[in-house]
C-alpha atoms as a PDB file:
ATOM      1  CA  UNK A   1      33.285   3.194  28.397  1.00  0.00           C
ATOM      2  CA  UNK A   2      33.612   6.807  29.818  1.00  0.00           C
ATOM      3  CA  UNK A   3      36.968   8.367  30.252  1.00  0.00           C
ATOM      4  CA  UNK A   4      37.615   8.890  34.021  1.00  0.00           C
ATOM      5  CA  UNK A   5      37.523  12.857  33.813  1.00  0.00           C
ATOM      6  CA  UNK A   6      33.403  12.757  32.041  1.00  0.00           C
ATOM      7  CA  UNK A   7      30.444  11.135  33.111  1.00  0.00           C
ATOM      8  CA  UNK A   8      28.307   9.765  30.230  1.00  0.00           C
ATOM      9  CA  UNK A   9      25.098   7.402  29.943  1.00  0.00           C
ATOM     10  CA  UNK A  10      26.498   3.899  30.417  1.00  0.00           C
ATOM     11  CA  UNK A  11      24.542   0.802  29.494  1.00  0.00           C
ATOM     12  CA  UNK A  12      23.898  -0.860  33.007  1.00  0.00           C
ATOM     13  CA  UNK A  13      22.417  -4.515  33.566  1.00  0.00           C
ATOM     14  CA  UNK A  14      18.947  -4.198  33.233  1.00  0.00           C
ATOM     15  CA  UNK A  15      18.461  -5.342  36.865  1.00  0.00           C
ATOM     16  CA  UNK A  16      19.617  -2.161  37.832  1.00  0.00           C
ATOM     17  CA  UNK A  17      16.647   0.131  36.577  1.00  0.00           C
ATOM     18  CA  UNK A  18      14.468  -2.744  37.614  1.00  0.00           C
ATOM     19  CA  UNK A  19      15.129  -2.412  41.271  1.00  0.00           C
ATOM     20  CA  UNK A  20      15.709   1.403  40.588  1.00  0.00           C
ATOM     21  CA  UNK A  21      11.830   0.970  39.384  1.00  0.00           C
ATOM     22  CA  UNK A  22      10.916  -0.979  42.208  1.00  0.00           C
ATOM     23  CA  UNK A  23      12.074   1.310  44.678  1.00  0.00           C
ATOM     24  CA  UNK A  24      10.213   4.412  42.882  1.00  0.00           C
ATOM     25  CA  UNK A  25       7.118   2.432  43.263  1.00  0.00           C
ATOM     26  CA  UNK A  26       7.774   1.286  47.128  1.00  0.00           C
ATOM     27  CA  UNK A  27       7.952   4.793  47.962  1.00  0.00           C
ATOM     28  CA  UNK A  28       5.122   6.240  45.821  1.00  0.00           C
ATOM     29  CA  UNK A  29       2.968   3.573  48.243  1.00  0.00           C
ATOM     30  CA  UNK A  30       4.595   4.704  51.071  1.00  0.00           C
ATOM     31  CA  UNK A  31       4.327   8.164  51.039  1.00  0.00           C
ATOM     32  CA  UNK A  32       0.763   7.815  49.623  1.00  0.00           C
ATOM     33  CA  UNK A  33      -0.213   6.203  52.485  1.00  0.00           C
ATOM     34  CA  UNK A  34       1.551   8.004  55.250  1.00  0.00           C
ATOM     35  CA  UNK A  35       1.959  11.415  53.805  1.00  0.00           C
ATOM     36  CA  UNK A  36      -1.611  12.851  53.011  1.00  0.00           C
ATOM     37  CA  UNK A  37      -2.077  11.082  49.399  1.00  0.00           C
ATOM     38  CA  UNK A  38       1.469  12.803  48.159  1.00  0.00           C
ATOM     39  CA  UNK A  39       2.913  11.053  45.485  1.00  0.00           C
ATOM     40  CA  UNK A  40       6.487  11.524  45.731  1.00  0.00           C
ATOM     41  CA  UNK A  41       7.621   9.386  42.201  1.00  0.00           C
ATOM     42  CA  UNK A  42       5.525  11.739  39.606  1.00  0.00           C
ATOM     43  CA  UNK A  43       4.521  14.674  39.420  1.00  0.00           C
ATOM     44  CA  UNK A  44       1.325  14.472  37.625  1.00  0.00           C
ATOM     45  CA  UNK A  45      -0.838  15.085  40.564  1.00  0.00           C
ATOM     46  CA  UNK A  46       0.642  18.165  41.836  1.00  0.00           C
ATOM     47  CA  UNK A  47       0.009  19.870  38.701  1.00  0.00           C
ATOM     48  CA  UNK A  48      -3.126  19.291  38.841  1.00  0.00           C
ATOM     49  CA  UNK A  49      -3.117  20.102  42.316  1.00  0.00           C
ATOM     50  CA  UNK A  50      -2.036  23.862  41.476  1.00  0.00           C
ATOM     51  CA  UNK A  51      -4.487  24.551  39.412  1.00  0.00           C
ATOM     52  CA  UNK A  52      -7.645  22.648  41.441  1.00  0.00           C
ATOM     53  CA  UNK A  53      -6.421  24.785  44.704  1.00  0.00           C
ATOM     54  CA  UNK A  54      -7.773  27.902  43.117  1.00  0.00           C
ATOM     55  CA  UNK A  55     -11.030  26.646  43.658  1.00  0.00           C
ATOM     56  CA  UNK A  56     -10.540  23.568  46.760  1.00  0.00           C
ATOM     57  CA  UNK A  57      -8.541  24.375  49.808  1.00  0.00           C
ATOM     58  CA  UNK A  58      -7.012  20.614  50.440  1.00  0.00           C
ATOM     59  CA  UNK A  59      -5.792  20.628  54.099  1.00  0.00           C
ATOM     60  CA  UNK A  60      -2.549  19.387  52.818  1.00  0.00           C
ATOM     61  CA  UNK A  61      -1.962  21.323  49.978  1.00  0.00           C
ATOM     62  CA  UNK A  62       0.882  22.788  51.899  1.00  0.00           C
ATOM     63  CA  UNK A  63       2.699  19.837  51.086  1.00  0.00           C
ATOM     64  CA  UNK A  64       1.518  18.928  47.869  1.00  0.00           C
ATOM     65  CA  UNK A  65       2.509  22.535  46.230  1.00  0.00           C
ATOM     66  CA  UNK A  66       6.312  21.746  47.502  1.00  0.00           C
ATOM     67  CA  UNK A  67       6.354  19.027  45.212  1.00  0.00           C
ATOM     68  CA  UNK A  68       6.941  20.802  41.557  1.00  0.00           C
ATOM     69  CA  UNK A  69       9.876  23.513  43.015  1.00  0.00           C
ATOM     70  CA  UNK A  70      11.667  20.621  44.955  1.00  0.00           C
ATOM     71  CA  UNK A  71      11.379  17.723  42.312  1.00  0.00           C
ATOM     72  CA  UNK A  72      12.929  20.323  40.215  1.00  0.00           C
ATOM     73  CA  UNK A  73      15.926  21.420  42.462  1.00  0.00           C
ATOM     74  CA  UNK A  74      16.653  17.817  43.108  1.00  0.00           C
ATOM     75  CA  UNK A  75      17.019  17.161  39.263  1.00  0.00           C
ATOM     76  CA  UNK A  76      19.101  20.717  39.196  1.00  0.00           C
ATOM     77  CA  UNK A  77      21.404  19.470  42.022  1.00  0.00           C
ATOM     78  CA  UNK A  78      21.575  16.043  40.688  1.00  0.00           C
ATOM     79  CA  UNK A  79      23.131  17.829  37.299  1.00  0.00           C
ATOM     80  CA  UNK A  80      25.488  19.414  39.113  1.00  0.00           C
ATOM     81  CA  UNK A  81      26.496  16.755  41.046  1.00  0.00           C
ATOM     82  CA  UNK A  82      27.063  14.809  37.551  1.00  0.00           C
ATOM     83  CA  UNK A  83      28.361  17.223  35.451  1.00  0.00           C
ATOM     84  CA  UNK A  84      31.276  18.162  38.330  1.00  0.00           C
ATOM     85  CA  UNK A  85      32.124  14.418  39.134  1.00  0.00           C
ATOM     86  CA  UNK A  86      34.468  11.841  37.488  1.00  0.00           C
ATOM     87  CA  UNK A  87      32.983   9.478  35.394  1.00  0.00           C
ATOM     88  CA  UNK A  88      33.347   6.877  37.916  1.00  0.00           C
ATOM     89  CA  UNK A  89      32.097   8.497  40.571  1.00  0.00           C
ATOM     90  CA  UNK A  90      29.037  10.209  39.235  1.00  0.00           C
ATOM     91  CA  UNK A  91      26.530   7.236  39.378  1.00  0.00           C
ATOM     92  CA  UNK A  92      27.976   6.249  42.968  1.00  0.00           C
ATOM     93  CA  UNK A  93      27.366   9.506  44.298  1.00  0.00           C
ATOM     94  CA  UNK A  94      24.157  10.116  43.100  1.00  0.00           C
ATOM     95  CA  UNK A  95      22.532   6.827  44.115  1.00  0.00           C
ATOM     96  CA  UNK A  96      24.467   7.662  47.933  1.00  0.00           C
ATOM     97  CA  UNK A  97      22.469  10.970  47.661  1.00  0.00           C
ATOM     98  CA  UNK A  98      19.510   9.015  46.678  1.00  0.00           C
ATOM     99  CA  UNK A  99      19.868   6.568  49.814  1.00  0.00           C
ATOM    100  CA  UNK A 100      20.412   9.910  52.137  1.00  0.00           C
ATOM    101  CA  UNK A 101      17.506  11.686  51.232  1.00  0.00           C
ATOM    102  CA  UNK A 102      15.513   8.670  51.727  1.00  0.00           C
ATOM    103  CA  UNK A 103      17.001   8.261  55.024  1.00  0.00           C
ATOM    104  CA  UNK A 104      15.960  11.912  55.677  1.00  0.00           C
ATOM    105  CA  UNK A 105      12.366  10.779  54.781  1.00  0.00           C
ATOM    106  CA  UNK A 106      12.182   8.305  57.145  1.00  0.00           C
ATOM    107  CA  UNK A 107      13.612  10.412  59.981  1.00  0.00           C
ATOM    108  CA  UNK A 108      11.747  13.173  59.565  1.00  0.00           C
ATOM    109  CA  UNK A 109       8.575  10.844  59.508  1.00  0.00           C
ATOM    110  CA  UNK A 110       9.996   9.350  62.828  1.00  0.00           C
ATOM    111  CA  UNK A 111      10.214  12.900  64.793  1.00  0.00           C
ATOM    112  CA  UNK A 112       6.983  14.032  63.187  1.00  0.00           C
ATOM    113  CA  UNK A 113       5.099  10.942  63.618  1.00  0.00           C
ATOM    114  CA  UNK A 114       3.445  11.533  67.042  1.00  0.00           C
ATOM    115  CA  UNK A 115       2.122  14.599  65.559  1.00  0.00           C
ATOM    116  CA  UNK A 116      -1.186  14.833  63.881  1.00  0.00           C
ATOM    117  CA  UNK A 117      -0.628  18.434  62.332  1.00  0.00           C
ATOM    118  CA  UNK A 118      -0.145  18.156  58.633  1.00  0.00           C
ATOM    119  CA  UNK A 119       1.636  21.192  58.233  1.00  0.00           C
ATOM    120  CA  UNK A 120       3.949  20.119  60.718  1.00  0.00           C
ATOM    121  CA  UNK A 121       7.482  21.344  60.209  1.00  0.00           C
ATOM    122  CA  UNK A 122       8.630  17.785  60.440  1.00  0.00           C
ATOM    123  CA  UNK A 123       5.878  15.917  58.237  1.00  0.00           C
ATOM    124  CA  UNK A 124       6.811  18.826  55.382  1.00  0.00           C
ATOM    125  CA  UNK A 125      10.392  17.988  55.609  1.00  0.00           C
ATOM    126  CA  UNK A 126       9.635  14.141  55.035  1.00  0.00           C
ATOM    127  CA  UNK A 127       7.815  15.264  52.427  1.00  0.00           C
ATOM    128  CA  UNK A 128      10.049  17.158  50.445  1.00  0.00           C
ATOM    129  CA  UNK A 129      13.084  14.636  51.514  1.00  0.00           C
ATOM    130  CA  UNK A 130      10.695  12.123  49.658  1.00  0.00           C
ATOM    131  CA  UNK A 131      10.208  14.433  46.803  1.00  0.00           C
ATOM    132  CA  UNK A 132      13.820  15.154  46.879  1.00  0.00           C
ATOM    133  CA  UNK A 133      14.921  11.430  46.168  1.00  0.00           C
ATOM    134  CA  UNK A 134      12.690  10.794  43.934  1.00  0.00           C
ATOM    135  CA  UNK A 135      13.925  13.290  41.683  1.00  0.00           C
ATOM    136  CA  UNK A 136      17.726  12.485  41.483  1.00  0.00           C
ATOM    137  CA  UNK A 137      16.592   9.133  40.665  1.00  0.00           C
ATOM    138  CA  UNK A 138      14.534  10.334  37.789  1.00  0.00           C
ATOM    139  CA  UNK A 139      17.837  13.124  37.051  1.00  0.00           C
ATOM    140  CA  UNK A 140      20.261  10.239  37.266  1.00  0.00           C
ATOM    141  CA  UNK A 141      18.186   7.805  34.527  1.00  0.00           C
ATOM    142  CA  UNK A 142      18.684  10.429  32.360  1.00  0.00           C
ATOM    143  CA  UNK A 143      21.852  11.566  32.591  1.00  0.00           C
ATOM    144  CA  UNK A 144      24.088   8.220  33.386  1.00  0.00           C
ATOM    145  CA  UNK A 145      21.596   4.999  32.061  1.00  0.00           C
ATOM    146  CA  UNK A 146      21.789   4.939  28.618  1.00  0.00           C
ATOM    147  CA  UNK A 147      18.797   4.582  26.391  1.00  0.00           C
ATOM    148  CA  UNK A 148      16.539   3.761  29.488  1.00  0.00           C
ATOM    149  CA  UNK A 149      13.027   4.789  30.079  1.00  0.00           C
ATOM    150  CA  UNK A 150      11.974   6.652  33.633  1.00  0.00           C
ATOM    151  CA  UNK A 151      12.129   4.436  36.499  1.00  0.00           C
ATOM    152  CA  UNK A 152       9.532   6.862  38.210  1.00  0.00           C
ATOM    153  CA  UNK A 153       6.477   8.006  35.499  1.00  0.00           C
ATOM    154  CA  UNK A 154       4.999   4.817  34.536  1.00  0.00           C
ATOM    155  CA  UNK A 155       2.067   6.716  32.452  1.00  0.00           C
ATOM    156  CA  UNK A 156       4.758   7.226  29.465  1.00  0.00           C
ATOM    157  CA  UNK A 157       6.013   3.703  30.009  1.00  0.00           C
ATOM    158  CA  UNK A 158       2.823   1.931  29.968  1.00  0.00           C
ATOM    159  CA  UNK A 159       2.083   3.788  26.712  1.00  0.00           C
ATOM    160  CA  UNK A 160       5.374   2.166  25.537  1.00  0.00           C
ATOM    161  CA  UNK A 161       4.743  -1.110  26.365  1.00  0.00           C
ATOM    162  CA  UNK A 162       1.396  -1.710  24.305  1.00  0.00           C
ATOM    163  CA  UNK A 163       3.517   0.150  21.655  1.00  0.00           C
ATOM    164  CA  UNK A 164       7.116  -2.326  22.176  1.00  0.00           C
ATOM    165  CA  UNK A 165       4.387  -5.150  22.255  1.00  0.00           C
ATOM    166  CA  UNK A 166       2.395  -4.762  19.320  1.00  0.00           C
ATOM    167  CA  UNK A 167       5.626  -3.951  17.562  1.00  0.00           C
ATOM    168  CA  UNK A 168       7.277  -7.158  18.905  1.00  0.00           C
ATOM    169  CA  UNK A 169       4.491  -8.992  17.305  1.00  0.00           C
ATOM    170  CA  UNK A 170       4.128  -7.242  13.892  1.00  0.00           C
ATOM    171  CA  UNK A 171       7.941  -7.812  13.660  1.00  0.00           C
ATOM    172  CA  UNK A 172       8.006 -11.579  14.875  1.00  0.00           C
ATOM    173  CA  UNK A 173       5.182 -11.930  12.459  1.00  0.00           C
ATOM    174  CA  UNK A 174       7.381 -10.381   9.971  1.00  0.00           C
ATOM    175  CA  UNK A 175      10.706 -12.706  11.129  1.00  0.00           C
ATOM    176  CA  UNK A 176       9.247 -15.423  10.569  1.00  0.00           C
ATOM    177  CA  UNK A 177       7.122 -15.048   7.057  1.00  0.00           C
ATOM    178  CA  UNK A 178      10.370 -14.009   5.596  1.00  0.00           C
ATOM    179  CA  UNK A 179      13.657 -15.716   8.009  1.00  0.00           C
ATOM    180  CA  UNK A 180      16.172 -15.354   5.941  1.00  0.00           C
ATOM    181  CA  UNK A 181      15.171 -11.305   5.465  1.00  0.00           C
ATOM    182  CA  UNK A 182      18.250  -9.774   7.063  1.00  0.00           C
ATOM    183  CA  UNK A 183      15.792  -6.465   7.115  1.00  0.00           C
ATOM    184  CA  UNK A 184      13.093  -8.410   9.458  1.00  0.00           C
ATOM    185  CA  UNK A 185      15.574  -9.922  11.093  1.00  0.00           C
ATOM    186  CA  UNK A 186      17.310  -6.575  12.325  1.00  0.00           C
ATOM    187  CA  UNK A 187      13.728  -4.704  13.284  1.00  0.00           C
ATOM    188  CA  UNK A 188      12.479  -7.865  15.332  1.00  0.00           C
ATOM    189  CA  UNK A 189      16.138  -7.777  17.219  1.00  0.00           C
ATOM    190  CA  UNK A 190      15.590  -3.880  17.792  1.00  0.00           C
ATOM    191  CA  UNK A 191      12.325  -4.107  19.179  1.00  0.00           C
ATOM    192  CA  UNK A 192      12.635  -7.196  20.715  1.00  0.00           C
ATOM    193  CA  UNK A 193      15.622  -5.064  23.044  1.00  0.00           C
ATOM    194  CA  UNK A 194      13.896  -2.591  23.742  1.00  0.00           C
ATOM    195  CA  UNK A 195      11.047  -3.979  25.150  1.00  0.00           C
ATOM    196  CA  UNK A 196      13.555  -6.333  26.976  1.00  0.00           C
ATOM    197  CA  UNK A 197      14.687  -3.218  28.732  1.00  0.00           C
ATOM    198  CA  UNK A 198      11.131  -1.648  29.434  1.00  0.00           C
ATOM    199  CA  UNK A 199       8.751  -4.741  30.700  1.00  0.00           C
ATOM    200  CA  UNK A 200      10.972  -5.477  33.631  1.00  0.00           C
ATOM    201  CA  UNK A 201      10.759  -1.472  34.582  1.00  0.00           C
ATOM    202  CA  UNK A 202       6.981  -1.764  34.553  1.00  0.00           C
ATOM    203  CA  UNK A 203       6.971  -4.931  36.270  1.00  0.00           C
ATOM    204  CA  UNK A 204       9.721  -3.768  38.935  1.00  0.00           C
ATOM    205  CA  UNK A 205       6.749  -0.285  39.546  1.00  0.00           C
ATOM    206  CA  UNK A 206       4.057  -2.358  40.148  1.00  0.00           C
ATOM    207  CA  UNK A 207       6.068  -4.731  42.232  1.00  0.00           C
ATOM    208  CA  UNK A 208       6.644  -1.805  44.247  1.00  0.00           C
ATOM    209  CA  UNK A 209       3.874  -0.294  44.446  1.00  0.00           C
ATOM    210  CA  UNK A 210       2.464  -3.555  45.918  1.00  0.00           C
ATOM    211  CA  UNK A 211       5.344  -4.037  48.194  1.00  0.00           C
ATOM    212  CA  UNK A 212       5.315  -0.666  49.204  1.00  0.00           C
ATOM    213  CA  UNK A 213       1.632  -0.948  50.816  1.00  0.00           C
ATOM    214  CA  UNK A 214       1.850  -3.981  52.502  1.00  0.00           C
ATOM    215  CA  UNK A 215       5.122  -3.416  54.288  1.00  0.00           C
ATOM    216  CA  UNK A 216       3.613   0.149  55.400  1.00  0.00           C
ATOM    217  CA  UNK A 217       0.306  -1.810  56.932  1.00  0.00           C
ATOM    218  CA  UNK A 218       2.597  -3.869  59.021  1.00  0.00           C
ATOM    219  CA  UNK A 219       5.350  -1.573  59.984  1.00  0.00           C
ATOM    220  CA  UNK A 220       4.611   2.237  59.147  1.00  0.00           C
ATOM    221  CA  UNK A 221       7.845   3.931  57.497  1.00  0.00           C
ATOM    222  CA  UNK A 222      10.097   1.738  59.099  1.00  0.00           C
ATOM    223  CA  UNK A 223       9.448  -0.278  55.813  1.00  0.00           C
ATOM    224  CA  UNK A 224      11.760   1.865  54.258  1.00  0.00           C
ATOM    225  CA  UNK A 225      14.776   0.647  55.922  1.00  0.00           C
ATOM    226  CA  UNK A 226      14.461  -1.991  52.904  1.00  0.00           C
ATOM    227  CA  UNK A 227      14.347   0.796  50.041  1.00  0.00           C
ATOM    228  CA  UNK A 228      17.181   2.707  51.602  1.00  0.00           C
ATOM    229  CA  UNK A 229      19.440  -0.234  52.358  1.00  0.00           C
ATOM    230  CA  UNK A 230      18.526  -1.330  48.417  1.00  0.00           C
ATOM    231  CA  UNK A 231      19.704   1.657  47.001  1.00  0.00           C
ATOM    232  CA  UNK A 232      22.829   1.909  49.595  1.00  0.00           C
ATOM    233  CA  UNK A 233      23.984  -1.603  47.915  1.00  0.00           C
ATOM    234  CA  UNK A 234      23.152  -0.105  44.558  1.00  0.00           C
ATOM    235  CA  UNK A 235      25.445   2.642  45.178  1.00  0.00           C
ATOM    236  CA  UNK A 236      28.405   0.525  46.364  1.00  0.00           C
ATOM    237  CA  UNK A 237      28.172  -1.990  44.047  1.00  0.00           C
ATOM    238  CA  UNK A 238      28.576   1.068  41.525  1.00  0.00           C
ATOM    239  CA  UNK A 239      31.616   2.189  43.499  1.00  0.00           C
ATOM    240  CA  UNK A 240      32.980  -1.556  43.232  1.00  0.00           C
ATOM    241  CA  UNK A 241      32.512  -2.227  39.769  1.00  0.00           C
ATOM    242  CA  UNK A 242      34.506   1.196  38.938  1.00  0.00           C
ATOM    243  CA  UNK A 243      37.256  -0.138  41.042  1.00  0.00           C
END
């Protein structure tokens, strides 16, 4: 347990990075669809997208080349924010933040929404709301979850589930030609956790991802009423379980 004066990682239920996933994913769909093809969860796409502009002129490029300097200030602010608040307040406060910024998003969307300009002063500041969300979630993992992998990059965690699986096996395997090997009994219990902790992350993305699309075909942005209200109980169940 952290002292009450320094915020450390914490091992949370693993329901928490989960829905944390989840709502990564949701929004990745959203945006994707409502923003221009802008990926707000990763930011694998606007690097490419800096170097592919020398050469293409996307019409929304504008808001695409936000992404890298605000992802990045998010995370900055986000370390801040931890490294200046009490240990129980840090994870509170950063998942309210979280749930702000989201509510920014949708907003912003709202105002700009009539409009079909995409460098619309409005649509931008959805974006980089968006953007900005997504990366104190993917700050916060890191500095207050302990030994958890990104809720928002699923290309590094898909890598590490075919490599937590096939280890899972090759130590079961292992567990059970020898049972009484205290050895292979400790390995299969290590992996065994740790992919424990990582499958429901993937699973929680995709869920997301799929959630995320079909509650933007039926209701726009409002969707993310869910999302924001979702991370808004996250946040005060945080508070609560401090108190």
């Amino acid at each position: 347990m952290a002292s009450d004066t320094t915020a450390v990682p914490e091992t949370l239920p693993r329901i928490v990075p989960a829905l944390m996933s989840f709502v990564a994913g949701y929004v990745d769909s959203c945006t994707f669809l409502a923003l221009f093809g802008l990926y707000v969860a990763q930011l694998t796409g606007s690097f490419v997208l800096v170097g592919t502009e020398t050469v293409t002129h996307d019409a929304g490029a504008a808001i695409k080349l936000f992404a890298l300097p605000m992802f990045g200030l998010a995370g900055a602010a986000t370390t801040v924010l931890v490294r200046r608040s009490r240990a129980r307040t840090a994870l509170p406060a950063t998942l309210a933040l979280e749930a702000a910024l989201l509510a920014g998003l949708l907003v912003s969307w709202r105002i700009g929404a009539p409009l079909t300009g995409r460098g619309d002063a409005a649509l931008i500041c959805a974006s980089l709301c968006g953007l900005a969300a997504m990366g104190v979630q993917s700050a916060l993992v890191r500095l207050l979850v302990k030994g958890c992998p990104s809720t928002n990059v699923m290309t590094t965690n898909t890598t590490l589930f075919c490599v937590d699986a096939t280890d899972l096996a090759i130590a079961w395997r292992a567990h059970r030609r020898a049972p009484g090997d205290a050895a292979a009994a400790a390995a299969y219990a290590q992996v065994r956790d740790r992919f424990a902790l990582l499958w429901p992350i993937v699973l929680g993305f995709v869920a997301g991802t799929a959630g995320g699309a079909l509650a933007y075909a039926q209701i726009d942005l409002w969707c993310l009423l869910l999302v924001i209200a979702l991370v808004g109980a996250l946040a005060f169940w945080a508070r609560v379980r401090r108190d």
